[in-house]
Protein backbone atom coordinates (compact mmCIF):
# COMPACT_ATOMS: atom_id res chain seq x y z
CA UNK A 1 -3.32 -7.11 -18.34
CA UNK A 2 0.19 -6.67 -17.33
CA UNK A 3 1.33 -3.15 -18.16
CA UNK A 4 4.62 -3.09 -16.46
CA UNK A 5 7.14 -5.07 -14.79
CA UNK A 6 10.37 -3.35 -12.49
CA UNK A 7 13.61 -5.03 -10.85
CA UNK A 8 16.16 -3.50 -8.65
CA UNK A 9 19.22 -5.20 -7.15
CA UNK A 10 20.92 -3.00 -4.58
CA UNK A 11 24.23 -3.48 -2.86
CA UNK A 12 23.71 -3.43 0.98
CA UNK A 13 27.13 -2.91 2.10
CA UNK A 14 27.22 0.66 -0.43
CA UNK A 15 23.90 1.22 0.80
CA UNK A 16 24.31 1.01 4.68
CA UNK A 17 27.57 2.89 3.72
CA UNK A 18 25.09 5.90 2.52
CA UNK A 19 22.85 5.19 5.35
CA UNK A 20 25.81 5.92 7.83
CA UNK A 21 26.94 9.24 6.54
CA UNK A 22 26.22 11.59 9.19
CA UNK A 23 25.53 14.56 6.38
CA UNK A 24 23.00 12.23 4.52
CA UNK A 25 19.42 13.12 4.67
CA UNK A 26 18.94 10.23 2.40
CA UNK A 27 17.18 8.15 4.90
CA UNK A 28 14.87 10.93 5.66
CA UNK A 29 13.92 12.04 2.12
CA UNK A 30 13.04 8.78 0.87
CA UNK A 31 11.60 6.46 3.41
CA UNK A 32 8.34 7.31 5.26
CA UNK A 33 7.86 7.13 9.07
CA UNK A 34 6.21 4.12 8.83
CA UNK A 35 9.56 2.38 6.56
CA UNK A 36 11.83 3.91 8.66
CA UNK A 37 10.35 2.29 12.03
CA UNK A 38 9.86 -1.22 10.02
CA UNK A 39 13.36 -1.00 9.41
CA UNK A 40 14.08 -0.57 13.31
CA UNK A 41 12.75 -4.01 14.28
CA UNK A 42 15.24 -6.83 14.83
CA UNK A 43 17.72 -7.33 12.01
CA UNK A 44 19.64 -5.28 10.20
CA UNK A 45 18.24 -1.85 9.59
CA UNK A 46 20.37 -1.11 6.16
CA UNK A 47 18.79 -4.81 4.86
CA UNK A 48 15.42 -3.57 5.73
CA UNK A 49 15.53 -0.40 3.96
CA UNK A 50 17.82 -1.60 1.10
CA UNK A 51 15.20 -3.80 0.26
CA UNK A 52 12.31 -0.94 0.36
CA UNK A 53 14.92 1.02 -1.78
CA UNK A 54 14.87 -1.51 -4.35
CA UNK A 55 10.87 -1.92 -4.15
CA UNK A 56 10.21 1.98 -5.18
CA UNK A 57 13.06 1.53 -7.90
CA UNK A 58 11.68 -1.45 -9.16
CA UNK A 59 8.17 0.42 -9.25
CA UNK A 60 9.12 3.29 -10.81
CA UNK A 61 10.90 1.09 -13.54
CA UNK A 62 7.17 -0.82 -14.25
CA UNK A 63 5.30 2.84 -13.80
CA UNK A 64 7.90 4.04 -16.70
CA UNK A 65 7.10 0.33 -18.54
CA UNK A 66 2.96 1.84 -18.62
CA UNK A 67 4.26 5.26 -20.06
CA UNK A 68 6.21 3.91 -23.91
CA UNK A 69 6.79 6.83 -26.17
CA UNK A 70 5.19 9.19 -23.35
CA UNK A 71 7.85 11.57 -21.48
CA UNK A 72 7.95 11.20 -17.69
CA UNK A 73 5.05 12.22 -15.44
CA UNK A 74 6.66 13.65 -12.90
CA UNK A 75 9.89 16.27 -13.02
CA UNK A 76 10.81 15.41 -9.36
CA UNK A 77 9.19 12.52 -7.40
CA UNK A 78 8.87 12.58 -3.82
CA UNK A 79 10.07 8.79 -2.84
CA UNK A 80 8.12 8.99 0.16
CA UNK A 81 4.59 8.98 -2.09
CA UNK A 82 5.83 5.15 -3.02
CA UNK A 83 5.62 3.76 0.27
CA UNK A 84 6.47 -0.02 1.10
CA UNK A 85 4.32 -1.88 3.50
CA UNK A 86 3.37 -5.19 5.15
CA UNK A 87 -0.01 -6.99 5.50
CA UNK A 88 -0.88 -8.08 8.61
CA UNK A 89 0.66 -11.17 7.09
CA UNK A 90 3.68 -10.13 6.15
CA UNK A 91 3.40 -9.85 2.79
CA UNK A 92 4.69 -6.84 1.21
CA UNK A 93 3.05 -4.44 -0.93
CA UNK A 94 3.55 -1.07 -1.88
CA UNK A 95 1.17 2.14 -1.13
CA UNK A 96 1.19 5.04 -3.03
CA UNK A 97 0.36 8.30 -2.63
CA UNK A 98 0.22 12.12 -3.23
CA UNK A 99 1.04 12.93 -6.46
CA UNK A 100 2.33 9.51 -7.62
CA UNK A 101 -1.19 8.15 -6.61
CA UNK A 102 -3.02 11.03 -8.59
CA UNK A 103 -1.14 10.30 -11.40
CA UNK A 104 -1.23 6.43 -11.24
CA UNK A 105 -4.81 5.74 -10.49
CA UNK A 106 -5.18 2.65 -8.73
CA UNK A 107 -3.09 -0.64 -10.54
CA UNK A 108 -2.44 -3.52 -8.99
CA UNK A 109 0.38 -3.77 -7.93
CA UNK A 110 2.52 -7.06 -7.42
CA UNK A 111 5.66 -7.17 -4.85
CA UNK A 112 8.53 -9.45 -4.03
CA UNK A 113 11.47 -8.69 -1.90
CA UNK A 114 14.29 -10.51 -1.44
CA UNK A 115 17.75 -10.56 0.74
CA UNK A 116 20.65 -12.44 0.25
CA UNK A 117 23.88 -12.01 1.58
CA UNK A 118 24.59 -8.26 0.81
CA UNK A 119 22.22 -8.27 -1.75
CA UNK A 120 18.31 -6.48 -2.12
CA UNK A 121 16.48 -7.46 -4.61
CA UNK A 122 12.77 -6.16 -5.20
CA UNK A 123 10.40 -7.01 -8.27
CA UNK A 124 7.67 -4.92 -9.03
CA UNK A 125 4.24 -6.01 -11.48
CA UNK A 126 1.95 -3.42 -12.69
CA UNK A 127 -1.43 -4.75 -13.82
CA UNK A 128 -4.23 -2.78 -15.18
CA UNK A 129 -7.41 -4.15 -14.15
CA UNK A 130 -10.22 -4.04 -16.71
């Protein structure tokens, strides 16, 4: 059953603008190791991690589509527990973990990413298996 669904649309050039700030720990605080060394591989890095920005956004928006009527789980969320990945494919998917995977369980979770021009876009499904 489909519980949830998220989209996020981020702006690259605003982004990478963020990105470049030399007193911004904004790269830091929100993308893993693992993200951040993704990002370093051919290409544009602020594409690569625009795109992973709009992939947690997009999940928290179907996590908060499971919760109607409910208040928030979480007071502060640690980005870095929503972690976007690759299969050895290609494919992405997203990872979660700490708190945000104690208090999400285990849904499946459904990914697409998308670039164009100096645009992200990320889509996020949350199914409940039964």
């Amino acid at each position: 059953m489909i519980a949830g669904i998220g989209l996020d649309i981020v702006d690259v050039a605003a982004f990478a603008a963020q990105l470049a700030d030399p007193a911004s720990v904004f790269a830091t605080t929100t993308f893993t190791d693992g993200e951040r060394q993704a990002a370093d591989k051919p290409g544009d890095r602020a594409h690569h991690l625009a795109v992973r920005w709009a992939a947690k956004e997009a999940f928290v928006k179907a996590w908060s589509g499971t919760r109607r009527g409910q208040p928030p789980s979480l007071q502060t969320l640690d980005w870095r527990d929503i972690e976007v990945v690759q299969d050895p494919f290609g494919r992405p998917t997203v990872v979660l973990h700490g708190q945000v995977a104690r208090l999400c369980g285990r849904p499946q979770l459904h990914v697409s990413l998308s670039h164009d021009g100096n645009i992200a876009a990320a889509v996020v499904v949350w199914e409940e298996l039964r």
